[in-house]
Protein backbone atom coordinates (compact mmCIF):
# COMPACT_ATOMS: atom_id res chain seq x y z
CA UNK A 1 -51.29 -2.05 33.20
CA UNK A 2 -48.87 0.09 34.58
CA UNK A 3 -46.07 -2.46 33.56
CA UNK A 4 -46.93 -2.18 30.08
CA UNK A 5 -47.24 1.48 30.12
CA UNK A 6 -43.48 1.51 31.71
CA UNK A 7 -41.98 -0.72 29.32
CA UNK A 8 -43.81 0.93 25.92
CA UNK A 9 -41.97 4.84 27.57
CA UNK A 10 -38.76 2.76 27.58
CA UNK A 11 -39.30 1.43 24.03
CA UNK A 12 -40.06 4.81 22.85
CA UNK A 13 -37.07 6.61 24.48
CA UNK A 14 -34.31 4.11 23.49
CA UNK A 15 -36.31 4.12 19.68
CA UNK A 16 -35.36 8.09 20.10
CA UNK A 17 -32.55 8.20 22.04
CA UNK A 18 -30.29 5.41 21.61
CA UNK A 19 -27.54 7.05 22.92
CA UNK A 20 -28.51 8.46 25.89
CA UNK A 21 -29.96 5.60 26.79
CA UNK A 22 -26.92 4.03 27.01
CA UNK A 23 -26.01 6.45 28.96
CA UNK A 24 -28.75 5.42 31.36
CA UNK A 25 -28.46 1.89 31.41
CA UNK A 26 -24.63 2.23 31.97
CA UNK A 27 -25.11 3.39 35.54
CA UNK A 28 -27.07 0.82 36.27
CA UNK A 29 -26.04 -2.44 38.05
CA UNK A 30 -25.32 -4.99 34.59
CA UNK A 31 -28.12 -7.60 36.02
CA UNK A 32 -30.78 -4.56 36.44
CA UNK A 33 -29.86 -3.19 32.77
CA UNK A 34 -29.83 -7.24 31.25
CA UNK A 35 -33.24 -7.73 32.29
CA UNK A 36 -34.69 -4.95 29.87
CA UNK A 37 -31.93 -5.94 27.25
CA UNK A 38 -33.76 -9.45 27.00
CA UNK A 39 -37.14 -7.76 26.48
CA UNK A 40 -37.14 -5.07 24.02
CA UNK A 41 -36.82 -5.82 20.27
CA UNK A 42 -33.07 -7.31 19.19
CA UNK A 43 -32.89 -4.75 16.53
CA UNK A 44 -33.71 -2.25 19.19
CA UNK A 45 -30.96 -3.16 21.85
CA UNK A 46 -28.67 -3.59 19.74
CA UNK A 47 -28.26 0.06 18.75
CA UNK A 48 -28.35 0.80 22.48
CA UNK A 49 -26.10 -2.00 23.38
CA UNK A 50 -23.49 -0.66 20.51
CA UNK A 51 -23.54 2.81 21.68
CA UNK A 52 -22.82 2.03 25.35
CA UNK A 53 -19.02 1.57 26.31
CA UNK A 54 -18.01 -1.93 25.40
CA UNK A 55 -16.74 -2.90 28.92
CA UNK A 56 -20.65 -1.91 30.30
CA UNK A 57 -22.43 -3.97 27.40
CA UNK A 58 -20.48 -7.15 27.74
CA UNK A 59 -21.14 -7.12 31.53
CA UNK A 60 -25.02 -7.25 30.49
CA UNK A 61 -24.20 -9.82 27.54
CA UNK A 62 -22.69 -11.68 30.62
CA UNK A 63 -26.21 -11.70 32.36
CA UNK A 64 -28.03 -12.88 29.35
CA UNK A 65 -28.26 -16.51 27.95
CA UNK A 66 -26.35 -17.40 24.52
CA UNK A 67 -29.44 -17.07 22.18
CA UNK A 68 -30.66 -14.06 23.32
CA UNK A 69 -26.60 -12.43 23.15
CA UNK A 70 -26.19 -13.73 20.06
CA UNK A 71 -29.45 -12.29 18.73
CA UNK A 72 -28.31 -8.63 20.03
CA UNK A 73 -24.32 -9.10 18.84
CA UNK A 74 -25.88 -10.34 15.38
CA UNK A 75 -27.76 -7.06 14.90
CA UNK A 76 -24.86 -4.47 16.29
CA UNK A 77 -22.48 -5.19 13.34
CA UNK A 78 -19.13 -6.36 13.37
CA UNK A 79 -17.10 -3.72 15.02
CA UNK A 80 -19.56 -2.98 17.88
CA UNK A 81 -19.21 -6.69 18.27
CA UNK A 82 -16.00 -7.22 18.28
CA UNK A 83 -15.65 -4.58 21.18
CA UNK A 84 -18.01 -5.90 23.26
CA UNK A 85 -16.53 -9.39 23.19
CA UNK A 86 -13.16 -8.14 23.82
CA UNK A 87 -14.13 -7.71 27.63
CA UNK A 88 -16.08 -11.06 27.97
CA UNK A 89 -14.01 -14.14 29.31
CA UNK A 90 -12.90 -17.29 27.75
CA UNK A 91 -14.57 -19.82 26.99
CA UNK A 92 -18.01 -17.42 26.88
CA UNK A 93 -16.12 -15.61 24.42
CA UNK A 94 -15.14 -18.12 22.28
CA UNK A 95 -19.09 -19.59 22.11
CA UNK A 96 -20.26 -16.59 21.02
CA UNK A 97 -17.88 -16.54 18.24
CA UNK A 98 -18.69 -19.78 17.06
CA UNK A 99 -22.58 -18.85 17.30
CA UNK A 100 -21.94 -15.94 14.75
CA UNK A 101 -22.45 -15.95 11.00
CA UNK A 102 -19.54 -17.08 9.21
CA UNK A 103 -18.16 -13.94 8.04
CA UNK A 104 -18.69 -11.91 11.34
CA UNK A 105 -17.27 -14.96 12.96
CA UNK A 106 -14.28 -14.57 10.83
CA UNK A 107 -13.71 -10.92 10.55
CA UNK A 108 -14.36 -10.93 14.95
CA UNK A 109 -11.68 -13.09 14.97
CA UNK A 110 -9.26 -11.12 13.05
CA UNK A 111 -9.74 -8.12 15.05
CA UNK A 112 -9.64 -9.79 18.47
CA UNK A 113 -5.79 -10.76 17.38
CA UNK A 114 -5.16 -7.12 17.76
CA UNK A 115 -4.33 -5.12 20.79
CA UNK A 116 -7.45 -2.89 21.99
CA UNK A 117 -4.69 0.23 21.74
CA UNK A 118 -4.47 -0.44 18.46
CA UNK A 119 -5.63 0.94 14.94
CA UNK A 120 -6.48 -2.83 13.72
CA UNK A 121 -8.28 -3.33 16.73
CA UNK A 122 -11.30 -0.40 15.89
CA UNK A 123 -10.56 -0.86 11.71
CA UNK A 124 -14.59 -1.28 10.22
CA UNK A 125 -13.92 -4.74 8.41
CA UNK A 126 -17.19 -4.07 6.62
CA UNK A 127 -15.88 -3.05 3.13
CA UNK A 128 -16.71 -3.98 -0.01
CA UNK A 129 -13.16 -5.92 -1.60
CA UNK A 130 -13.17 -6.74 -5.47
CA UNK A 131 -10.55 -8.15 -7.84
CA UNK A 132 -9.26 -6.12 -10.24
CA UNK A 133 -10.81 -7.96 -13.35
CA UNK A 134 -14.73 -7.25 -11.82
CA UNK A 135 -16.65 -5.13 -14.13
CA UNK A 136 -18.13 -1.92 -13.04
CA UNK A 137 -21.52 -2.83 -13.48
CA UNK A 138 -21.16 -6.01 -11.57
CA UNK A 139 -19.45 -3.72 -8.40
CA UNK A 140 -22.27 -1.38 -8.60
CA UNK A 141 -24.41 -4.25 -7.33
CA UNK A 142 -22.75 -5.52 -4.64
CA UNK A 143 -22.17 -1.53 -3.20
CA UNK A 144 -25.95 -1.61 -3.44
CA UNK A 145 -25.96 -5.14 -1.84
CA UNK A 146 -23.92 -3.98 0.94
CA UNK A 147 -24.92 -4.08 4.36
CA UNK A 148 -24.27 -0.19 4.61
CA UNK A 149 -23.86 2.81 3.02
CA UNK A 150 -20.55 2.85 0.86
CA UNK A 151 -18.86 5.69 -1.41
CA UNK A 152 -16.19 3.31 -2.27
CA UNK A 153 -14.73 -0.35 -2.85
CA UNK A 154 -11.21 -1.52 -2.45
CA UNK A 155 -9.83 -3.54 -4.84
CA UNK A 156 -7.46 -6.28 -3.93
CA UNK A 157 -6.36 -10.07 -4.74
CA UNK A 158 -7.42 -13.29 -3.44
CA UNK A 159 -4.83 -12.48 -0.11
CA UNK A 160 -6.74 -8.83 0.11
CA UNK A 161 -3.66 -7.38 -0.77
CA UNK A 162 -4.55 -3.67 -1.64
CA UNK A 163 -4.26 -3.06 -4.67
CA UNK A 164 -6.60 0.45 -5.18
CA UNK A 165 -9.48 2.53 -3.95
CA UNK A 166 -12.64 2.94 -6.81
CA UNK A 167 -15.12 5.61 -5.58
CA UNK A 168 -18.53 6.00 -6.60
CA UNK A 169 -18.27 8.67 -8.76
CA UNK A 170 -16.05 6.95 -10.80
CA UNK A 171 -18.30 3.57 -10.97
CA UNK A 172 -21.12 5.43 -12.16
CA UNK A 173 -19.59 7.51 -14.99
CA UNK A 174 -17.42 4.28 -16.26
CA UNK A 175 -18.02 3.33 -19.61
CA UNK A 176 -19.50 -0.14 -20.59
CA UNK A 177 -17.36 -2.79 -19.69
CA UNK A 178 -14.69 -1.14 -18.08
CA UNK A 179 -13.06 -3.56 -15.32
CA UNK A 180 -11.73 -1.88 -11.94
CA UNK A 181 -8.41 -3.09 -12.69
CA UNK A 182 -8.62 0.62 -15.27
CA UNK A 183 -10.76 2.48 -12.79
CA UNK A 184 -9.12 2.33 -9.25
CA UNK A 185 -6.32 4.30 -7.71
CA UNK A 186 -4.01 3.89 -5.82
CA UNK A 187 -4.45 4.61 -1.84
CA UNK A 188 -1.89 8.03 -1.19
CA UNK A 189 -2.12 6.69 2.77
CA UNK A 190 -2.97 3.89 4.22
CA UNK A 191 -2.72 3.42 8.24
CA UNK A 192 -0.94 0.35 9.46
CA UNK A 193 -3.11 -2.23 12.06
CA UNK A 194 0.02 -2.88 14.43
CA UNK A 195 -0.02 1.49 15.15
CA UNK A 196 -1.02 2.91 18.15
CA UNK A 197 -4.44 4.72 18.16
CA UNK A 198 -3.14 7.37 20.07
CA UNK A 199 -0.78 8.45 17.03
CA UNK A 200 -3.03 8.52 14.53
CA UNK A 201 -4.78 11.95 14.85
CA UNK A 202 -1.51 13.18 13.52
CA UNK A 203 -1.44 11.08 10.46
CA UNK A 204 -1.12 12.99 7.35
CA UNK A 205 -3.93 11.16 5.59
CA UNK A 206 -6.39 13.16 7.24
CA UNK A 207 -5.85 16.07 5.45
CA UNK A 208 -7.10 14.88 2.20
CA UNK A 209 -9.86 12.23 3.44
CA UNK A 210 -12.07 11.08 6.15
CA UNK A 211 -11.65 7.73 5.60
CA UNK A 212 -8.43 5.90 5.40
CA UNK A 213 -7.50 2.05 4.42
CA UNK A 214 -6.17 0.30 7.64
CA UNK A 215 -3.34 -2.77 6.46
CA UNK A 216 -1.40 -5.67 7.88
CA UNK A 217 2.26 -5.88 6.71
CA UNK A 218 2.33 -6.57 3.18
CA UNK A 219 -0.45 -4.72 2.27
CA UNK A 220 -3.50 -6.65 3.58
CA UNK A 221 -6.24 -5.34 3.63
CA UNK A 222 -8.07 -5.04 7.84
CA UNK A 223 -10.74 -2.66 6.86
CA UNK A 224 -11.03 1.76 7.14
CA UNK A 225 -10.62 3.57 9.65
CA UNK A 226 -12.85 7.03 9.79
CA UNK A 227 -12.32 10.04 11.74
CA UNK A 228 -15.36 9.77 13.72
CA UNK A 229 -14.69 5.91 14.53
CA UNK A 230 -11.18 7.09 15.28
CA UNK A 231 -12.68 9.34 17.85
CA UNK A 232 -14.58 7.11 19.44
CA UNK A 233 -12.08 4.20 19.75
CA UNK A 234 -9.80 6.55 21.25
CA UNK A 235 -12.44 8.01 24.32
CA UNK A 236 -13.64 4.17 24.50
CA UNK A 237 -9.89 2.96 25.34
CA UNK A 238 -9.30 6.28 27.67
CA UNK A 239 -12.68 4.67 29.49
CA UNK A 240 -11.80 1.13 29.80
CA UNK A 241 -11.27 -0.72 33.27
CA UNK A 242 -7.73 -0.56 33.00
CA UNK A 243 -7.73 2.96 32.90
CA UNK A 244 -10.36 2.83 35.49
CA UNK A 245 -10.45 3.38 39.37
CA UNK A 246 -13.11 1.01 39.71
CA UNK A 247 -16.94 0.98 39.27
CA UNK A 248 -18.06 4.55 38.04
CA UNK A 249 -20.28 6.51 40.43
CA UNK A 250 -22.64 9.65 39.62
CA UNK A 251 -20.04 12.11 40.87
CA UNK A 252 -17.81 10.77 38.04
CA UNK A 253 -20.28 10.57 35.61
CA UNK A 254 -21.45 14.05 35.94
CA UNK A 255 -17.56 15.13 35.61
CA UNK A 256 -17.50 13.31 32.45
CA UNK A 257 -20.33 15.65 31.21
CA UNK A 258 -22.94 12.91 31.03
CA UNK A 259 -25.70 14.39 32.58
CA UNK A 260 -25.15 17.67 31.43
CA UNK A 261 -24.80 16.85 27.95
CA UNK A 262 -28.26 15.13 28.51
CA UNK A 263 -30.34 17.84 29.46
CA UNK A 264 -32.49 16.95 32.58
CA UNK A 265 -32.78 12.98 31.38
CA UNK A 266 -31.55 12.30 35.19
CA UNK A 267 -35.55 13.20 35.86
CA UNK A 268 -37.03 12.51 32.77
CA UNK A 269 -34.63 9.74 31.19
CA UNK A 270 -34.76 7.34 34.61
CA UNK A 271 -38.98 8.07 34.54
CA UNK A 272 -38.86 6.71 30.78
CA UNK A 273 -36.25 3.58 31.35
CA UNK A 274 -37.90 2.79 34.88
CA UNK A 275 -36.42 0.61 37.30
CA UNK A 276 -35.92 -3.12 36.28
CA UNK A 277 -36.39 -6.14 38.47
CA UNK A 278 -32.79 -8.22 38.87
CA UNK A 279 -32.70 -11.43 37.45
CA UNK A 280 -33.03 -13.30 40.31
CA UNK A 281 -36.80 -11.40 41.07
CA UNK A 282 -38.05 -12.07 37.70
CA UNK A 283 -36.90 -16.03 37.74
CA UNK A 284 -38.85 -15.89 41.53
CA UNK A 285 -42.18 -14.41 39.79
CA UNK A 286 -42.16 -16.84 37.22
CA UNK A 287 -45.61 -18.86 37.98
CA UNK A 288 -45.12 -22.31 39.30
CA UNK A 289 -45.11 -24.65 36.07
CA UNK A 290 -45.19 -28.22 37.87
């Protein structure tokens, strides 16, 4: 009874507070934090899995069987995803991949060929990419078809070269029959995928938009980059283990500003996620099934 009291707080804080939950889960051992990963809803962990640092969630994807990682990484989206994986090891990786939808399987791969320190690496692949001879009425249904919010579609040919940006303001005052090809314009920046992260605060672009097209060499269309993503790549990199003086303890949490940005969740937080059972404990409960 108690059980079931414990684990309905700790669906109702990480429903509320995804992010400091991750907080919470991050400082605890990976096996601890995988055992309430493979209980809770996959919609659910997901959006605490995605907002914990990608090093910490792919040591609990590590603790957790194929089907159940591949329900969470099929929920996150593809980004979140594709961080994550970047810190599991071959060949786990590589299953995973080829467990994925088709298109996240594709667009995971393309970003994994980048280097973590780099703008490709963190570009949102999740656009919406027309050719230039779509009408506007047809590209007003796939933005509304579109897995997330969008205020505008890139236009581009069959080797996503970039052709032009169409927002949507422009879709929904364009007059019947009008193609993008005579709506879109062209992009005044556009980041390139092979830059460093760390120089792209000072990019120029960012003075007239938060969102910028990230290309390969010839124009080729990775995905955007926003400001806020940009921020978080960049603290997410700083974080990493190879930045890292090994596993983080509370000392160095609380001088990242964890706790205090949390507000007493060091009491209240820990009541609401309460203290798992490893792995090995919950296989040794299991009733005897011969």
């Amino acid at each position: 009874m108690a059980g079931d009291r414990e684990h309905a707080l700790s669906l109702a804080f990480m429903r509320g507070h995804p992010a400091q939950a991750a907080r919470v889960l991050e400082s605890l051992p990976a096996d601890e934090a995988a055992v309430l990963f493979a209980q809770v809803p996959a919609r659910l962990g997901a959006e605490v899995l995605a907002a914990m640092l990608p090093y910490r969630a792919a040591h609990c994807i590590e603790s957790l069987g194929d089907a159940r990682a591949l329900e969470l990484l099929a929920q996150m989206g593809t980004q979140p995803t594709v961080a994550v994986l970047r810190h599991l090891p071959e060949p786990r990786r590589q299953r995973l991949i080829t467990g994925l939808p088709t298109a996240a399987a594709v667009a995971s791969t393309l970003l994994l060929g980048f280097a973590e320190d780099t703008l490709g690496a963190w570009a949102n692949p999740d656009v919406v990419v027309l050719p230039a001879d779509t009408r506007a009425t047809h590209a007003l249904e796939r933005m509304r078809q579109a897995p997330a919010s969008q205020s505008q579609l890139f236009v581009a040919d069959r080797e996503r070269r970039l052709a032009g940006i169409v927002h949507l303001g422009t879709l929904l005052q364009a007059p019947e029959g009008a193609t993008l090809g005579t709506l879109m314009q062209r992009a005044a920046h556009v980041l390139a995928a092979h830059s460093p992260l760390s120089a792209a605060p000072a990019h120029p672009g960012w003075e007239g938009s938060s969102v910028l097209p990230v290309v390969e060499p010839g124009e080729r269309l990775v995905g955007v980059m926003t400001r806020d993503a940009l921020t978080r790549a960049l603290r997410r990199v700083a974080l990493s283990p190879a930045r890292s003086d090994g596993e983080p303890t509370l000392p160095v949490l609380l001088a990242r500003g964890y706790w205090q940005a949390l507000s007493g969740l060091l009491e209240a937080g820990l009541a609401l996620l309460p203290r798992v059972p490893s792995l090995a404990d919950t296989n040794a409960e299991k009733p005897d099934e011969r």
